[in-house]
PDB file of N, CA and C in Angstrom:
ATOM      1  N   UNK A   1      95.415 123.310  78.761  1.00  0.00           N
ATOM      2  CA  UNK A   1      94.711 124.234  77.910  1.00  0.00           C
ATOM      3  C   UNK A   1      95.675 125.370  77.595  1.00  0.00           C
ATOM      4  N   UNK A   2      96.021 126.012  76.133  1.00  0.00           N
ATOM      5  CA  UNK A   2      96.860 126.692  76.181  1.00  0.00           C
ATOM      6  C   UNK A   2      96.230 128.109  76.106  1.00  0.00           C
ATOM      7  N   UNK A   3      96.704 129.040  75.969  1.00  0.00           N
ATOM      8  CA  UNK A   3      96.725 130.420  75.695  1.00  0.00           C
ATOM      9  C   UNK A   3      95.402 130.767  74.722  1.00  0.00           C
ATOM     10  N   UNK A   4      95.127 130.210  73.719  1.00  0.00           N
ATOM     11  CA  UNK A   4      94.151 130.017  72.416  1.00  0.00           C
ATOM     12  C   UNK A   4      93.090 129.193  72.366  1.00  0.00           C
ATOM     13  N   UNK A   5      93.094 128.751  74.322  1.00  0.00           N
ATOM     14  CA  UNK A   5      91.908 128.391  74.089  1.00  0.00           C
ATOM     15  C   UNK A   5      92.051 126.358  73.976  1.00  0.00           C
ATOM     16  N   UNK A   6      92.853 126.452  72.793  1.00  0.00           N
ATOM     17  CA  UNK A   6      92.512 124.716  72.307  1.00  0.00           C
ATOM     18  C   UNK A   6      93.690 123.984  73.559  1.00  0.00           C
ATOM     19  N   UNK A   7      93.566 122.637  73.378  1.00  0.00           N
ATOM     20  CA  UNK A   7      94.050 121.646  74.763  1.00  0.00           C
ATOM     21  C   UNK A   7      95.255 121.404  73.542  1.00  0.00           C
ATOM     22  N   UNK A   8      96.362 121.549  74.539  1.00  0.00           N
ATOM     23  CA  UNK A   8      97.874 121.207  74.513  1.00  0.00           C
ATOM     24  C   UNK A   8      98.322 120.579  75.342  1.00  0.00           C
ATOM     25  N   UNK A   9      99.116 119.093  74.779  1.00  0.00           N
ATOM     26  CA  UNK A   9      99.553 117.925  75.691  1.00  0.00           C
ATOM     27  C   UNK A   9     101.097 118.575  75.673  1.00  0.00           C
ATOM     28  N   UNK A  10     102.115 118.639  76.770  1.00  0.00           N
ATOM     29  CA  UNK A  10     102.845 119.257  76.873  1.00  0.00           C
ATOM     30  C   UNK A  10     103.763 117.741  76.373  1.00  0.00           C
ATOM     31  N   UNK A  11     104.889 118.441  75.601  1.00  0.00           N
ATOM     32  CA  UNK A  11     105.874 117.917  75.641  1.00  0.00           C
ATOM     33  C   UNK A  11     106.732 117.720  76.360  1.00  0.00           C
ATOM     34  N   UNK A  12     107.071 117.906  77.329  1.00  0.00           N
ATOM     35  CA  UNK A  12     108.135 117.572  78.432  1.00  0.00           C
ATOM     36  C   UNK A  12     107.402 116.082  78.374  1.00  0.00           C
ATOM     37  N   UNK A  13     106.206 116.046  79.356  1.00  0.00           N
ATOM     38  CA  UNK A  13     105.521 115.253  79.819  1.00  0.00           C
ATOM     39  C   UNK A  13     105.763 114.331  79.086  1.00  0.00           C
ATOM     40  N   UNK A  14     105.407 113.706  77.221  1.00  0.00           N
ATOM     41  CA  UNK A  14     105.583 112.810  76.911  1.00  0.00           C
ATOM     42  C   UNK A  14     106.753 112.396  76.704  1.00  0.00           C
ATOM     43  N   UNK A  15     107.736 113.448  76.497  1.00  0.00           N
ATOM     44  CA  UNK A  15     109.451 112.798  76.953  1.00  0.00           C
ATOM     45  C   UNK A  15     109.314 112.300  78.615  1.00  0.00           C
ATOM     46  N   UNK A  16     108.973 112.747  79.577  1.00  0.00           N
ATOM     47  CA  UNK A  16     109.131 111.759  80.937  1.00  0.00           C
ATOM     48  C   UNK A  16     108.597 110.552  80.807  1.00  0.00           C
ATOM     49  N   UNK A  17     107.258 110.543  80.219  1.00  0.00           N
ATOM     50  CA  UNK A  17     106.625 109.518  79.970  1.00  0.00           C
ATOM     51  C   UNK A  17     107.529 107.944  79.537  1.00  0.00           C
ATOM     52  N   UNK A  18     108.292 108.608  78.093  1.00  0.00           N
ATOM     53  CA  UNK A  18     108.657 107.773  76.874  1.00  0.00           C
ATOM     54  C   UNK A  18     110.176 107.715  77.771  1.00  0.00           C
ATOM     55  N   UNK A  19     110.690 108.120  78.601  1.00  0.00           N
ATOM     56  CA  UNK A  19     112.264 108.078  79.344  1.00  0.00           C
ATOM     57  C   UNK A  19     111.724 107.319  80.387  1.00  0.00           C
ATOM     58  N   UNK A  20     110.632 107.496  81.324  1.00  0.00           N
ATOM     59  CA  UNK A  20     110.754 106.277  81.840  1.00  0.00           C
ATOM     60  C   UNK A  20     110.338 105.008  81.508  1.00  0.00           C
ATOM     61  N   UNK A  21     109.805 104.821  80.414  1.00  0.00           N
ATOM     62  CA  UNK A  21     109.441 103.355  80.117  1.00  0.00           C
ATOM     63  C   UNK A  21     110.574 102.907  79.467  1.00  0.00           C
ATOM     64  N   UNK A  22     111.632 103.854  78.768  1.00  0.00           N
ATOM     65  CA  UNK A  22     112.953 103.377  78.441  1.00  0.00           C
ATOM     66  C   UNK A  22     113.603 102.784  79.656  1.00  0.00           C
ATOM     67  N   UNK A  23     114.026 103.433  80.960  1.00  0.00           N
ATOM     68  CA  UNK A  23     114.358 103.132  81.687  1.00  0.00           C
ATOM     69  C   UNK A  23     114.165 101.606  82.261  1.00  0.00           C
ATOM     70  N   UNK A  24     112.488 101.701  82.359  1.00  0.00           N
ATOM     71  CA  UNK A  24     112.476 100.452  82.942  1.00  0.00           C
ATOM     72  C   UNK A  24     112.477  98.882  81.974  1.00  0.00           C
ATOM     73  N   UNK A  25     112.284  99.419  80.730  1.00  0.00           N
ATOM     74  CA  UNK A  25     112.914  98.695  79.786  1.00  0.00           C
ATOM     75  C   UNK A  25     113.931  98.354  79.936  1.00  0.00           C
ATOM     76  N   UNK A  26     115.111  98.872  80.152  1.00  0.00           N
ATOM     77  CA  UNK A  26     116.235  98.564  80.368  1.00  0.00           C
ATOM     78  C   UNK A  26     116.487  98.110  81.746  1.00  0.00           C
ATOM     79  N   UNK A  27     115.883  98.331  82.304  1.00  0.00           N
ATOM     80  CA  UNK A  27     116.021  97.612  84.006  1.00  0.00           C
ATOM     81  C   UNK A  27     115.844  96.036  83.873  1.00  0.00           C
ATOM     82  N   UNK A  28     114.928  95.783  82.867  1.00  0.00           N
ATOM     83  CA  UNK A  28     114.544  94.835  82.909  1.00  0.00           C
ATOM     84  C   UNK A  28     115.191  94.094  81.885  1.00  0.00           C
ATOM     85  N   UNK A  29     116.054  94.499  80.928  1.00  0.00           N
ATOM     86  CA  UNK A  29     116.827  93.682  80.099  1.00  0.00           C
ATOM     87  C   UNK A  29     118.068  93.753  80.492  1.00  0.00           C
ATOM     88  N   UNK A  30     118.447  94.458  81.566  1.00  0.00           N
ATOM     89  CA  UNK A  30     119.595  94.490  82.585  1.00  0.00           C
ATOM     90  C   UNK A  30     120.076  92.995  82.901  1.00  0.00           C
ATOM     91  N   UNK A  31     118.889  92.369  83.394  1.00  0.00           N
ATOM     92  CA  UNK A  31     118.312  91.078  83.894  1.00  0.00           C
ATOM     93  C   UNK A  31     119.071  90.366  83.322  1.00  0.00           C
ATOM     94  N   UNK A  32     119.125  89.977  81.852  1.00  0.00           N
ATOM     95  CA  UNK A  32     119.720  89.547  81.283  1.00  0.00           C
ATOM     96  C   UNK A  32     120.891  88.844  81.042  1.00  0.00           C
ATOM     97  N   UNK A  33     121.664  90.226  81.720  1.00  0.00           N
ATOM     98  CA  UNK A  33     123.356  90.590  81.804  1.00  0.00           C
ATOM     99  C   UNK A  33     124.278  90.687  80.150  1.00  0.00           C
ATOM    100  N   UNK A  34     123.139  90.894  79.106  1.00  0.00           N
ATOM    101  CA  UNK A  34     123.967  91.161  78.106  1.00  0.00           C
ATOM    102  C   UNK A  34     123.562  92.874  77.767  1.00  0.00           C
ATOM    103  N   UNK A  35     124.297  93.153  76.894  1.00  0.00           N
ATOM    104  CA  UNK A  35     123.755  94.031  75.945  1.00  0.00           C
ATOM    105  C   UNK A  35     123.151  94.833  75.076  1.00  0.00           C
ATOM    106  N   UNK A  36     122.621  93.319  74.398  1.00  0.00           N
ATOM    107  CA  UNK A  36     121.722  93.655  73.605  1.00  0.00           C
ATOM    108  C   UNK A  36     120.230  93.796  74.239  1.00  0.00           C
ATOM    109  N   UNK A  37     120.205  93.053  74.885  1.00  0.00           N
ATOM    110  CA  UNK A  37     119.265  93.264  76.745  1.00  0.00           C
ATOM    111  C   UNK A  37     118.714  94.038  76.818  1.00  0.00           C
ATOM    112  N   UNK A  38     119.746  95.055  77.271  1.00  0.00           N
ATOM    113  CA  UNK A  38     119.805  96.351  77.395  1.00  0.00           C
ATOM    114  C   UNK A  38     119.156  97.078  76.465  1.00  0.00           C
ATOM    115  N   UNK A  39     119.045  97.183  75.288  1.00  0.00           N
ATOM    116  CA  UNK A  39     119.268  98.029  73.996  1.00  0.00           C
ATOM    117  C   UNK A  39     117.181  97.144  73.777  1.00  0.00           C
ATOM    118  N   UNK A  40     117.501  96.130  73.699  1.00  0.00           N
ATOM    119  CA  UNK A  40     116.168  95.609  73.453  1.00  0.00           C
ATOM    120  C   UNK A  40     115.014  95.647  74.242  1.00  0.00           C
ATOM    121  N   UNK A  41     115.482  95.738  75.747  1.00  0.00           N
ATOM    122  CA  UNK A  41     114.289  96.770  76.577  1.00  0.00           C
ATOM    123  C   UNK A  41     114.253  98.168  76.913  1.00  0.00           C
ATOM    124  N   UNK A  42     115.243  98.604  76.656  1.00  0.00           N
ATOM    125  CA  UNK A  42     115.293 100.215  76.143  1.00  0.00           C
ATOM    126  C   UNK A  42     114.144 100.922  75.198  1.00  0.00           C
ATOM    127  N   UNK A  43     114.476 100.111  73.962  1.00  0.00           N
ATOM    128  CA  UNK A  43     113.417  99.918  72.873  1.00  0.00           C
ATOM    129  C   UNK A  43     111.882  99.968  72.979  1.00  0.00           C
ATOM    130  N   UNK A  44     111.600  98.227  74.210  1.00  0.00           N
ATOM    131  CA  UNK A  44     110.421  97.708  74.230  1.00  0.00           C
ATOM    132  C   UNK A  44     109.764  98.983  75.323  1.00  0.00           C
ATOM    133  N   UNK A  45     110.503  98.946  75.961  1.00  0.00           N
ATOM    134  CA  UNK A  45     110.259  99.868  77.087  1.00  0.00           C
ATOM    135  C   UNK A  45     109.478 101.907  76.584  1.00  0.00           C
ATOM    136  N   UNK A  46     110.848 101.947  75.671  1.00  0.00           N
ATOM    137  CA  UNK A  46     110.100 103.223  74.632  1.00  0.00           C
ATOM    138  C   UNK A  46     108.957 103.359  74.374  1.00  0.00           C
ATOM    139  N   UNK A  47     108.466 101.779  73.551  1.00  0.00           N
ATOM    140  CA  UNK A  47     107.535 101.901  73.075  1.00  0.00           C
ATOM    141  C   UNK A  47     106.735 101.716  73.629  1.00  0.00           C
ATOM    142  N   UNK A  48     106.446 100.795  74.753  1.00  0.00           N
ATOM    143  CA  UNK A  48     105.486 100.793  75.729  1.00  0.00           C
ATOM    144  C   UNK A  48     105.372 102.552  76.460  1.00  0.00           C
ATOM    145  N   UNK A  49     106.317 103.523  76.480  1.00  0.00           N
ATOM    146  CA  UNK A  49     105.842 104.682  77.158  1.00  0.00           C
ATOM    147  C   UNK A  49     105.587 105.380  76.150  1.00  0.00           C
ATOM    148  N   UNK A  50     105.313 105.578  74.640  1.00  0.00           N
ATOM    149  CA  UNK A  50     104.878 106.211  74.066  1.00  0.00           C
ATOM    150  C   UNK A  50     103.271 105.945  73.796  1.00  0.00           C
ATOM    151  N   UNK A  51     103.102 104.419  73.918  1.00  0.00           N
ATOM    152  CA  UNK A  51     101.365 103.979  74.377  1.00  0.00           C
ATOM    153  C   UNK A  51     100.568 104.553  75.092  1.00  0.00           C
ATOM    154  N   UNK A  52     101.378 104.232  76.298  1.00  0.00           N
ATOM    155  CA  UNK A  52     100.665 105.242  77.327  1.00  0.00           C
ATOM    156  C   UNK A  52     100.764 106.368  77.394  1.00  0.00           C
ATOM    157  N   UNK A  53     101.709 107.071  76.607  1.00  0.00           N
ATOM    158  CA  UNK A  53     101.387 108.482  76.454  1.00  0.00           C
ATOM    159  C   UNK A  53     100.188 108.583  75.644  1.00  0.00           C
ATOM    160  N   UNK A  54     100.156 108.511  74.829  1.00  0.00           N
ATOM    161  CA  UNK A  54      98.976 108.216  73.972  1.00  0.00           C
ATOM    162  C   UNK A  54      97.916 108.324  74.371  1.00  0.00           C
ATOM    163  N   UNK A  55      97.684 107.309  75.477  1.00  0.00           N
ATOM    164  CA  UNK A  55      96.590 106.671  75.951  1.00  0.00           C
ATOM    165  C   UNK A  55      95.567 107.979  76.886  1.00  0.00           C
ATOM    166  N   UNK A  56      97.083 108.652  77.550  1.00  0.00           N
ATOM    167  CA  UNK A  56      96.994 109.943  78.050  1.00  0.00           C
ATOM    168  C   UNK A  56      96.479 110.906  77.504  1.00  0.00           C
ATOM    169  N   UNK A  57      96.709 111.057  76.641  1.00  0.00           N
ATOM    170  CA  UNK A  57      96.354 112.461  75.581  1.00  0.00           C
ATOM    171  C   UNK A  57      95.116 112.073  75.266  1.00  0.00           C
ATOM    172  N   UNK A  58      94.663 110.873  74.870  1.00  0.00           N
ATOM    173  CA  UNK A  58      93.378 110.943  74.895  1.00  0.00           C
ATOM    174  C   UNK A  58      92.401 110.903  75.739  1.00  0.00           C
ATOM    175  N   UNK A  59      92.686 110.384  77.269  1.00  0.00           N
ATOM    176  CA  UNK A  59      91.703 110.519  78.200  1.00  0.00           C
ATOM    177  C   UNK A  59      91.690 112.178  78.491  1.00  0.00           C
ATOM    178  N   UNK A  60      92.677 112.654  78.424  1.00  0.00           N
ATOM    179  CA  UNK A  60      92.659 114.268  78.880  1.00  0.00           C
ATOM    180  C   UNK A  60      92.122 114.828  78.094  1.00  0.00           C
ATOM    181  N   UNK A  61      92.105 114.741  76.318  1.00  0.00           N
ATOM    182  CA  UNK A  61      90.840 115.464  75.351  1.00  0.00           C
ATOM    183  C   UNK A  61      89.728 115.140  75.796  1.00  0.00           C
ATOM    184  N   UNK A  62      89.535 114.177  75.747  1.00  0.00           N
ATOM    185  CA  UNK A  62      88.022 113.478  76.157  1.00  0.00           C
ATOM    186  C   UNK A  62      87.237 114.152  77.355  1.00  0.00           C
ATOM    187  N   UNK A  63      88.358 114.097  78.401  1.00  0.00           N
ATOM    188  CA  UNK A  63      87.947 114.392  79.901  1.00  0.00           C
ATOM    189  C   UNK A  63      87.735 116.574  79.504  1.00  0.00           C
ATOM    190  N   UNK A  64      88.450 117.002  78.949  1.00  0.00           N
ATOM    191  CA  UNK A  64      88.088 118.430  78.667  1.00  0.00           C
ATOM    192  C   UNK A  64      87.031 118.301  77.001  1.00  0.00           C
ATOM    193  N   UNK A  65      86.781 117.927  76.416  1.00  0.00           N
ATOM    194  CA  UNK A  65      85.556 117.603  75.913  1.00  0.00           C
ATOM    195  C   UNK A  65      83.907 117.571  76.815  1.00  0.00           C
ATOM    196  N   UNK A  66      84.324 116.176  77.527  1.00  0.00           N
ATOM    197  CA  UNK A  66      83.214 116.352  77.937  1.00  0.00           C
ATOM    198  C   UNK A  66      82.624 117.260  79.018  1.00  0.00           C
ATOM    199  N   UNK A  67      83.626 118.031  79.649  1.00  0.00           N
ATOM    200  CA  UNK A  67      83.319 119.189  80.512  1.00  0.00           C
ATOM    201  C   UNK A  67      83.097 120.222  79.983  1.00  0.00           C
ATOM    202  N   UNK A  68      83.242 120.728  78.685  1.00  0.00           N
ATOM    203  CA  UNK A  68      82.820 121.824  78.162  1.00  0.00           C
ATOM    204  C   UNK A  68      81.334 121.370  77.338  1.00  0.00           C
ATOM    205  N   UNK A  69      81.198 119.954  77.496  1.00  0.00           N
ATOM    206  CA  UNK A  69      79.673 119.667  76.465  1.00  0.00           C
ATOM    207  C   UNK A  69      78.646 119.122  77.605  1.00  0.00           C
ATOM    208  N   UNK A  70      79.176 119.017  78.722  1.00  0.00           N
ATOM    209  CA  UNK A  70      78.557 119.244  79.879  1.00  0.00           C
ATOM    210  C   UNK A  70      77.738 120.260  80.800  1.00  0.00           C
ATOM    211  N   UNK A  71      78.357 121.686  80.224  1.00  0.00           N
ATOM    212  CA  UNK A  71      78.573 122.602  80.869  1.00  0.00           C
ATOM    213  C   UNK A  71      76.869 123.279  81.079  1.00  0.00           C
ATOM    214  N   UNK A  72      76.233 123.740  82.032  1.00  0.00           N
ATOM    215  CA  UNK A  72      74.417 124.245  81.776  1.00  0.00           C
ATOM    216  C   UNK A  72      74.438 125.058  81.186  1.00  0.00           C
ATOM    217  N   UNK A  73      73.436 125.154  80.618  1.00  0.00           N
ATOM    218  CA  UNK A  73      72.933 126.586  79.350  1.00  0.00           C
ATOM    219  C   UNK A  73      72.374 127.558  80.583  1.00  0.00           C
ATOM    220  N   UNK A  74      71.484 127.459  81.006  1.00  0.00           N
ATOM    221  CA  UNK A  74      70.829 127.998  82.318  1.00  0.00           C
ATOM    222  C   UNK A  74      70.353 127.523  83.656  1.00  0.00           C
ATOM    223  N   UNK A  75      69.667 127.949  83.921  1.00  0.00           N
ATOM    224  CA  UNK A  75      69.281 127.652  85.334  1.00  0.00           C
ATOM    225  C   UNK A  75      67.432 126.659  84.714  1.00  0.00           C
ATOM    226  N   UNK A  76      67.576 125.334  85.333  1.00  0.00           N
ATOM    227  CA  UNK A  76      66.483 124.438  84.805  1.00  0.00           C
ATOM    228  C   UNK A  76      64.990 125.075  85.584  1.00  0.00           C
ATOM    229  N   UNK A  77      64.045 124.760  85.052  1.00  0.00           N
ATOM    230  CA  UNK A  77      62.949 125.829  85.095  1.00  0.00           C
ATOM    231  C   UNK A  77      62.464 125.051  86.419  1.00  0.00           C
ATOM    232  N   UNK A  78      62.206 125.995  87.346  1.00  0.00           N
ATOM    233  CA  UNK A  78      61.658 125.059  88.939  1.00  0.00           C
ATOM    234  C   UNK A  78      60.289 123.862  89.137  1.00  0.00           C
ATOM    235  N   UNK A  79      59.856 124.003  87.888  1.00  0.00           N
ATOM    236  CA  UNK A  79      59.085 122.581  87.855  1.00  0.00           C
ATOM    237  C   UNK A  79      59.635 121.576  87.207  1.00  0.00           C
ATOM    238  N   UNK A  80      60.171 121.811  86.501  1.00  0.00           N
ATOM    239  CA  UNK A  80      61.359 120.527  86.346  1.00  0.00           C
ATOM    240  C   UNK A  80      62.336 119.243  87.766  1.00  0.00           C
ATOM    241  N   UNK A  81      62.533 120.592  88.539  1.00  0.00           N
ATOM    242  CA  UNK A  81      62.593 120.047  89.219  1.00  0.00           C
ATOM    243  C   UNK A  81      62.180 119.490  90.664  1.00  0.00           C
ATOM    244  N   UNK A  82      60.796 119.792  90.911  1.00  0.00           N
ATOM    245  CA  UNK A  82      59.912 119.008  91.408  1.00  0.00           C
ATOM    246  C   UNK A  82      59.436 117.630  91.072  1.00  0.00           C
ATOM    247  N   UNK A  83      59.701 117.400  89.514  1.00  0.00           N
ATOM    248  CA  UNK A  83      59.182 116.689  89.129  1.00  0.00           C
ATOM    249  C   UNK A  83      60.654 115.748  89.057  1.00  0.00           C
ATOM    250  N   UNK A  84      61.567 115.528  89.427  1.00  0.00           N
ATOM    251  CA  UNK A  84      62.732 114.875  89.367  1.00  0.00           C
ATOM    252  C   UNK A  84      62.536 113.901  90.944  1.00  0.00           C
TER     253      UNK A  84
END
């Protein structure tokens, strides 16, 4: 949540995100033992951590959404809850 109130997904975060799925992209086209290997799970790997960044940013709107549309107006009237 930033300063103003509205929800800010930090950027660092989706660079760690999108660097390690490069990484293990490339770990895994390592495998290989060529090059292009390398370069092509680098890639796949990118793009798989920019998904899940993604995927992130939206459970965290959602998840601060629904806690502010959650939130009680007042205190529920005491026969209400007798009757629960």
């Amino acid at each position: 949540m930033g300063p103003d109130g509205q929800y800010h997904h930090p950027l660092q975060r989706t660079a760690e995100v999108i660097g390690a799925g490069a990484g293990a992209g490339a770990a895994i086209g390592e495998m290989t033992h060529s090059t292009n290997g390398v370069l092509i799970g680098a890639i796949i790997g990118s793009a798989g951590g920019l998904i899940v960044d993604q995927i992130m940013r939206h459970r965290e709107e959602m998840r601060e959404k629904a806690t502010y549309d959650s939130a009680p107006e007042g205190s529920p009237d005491p026969r209400e809850l007798q009757h629960r």
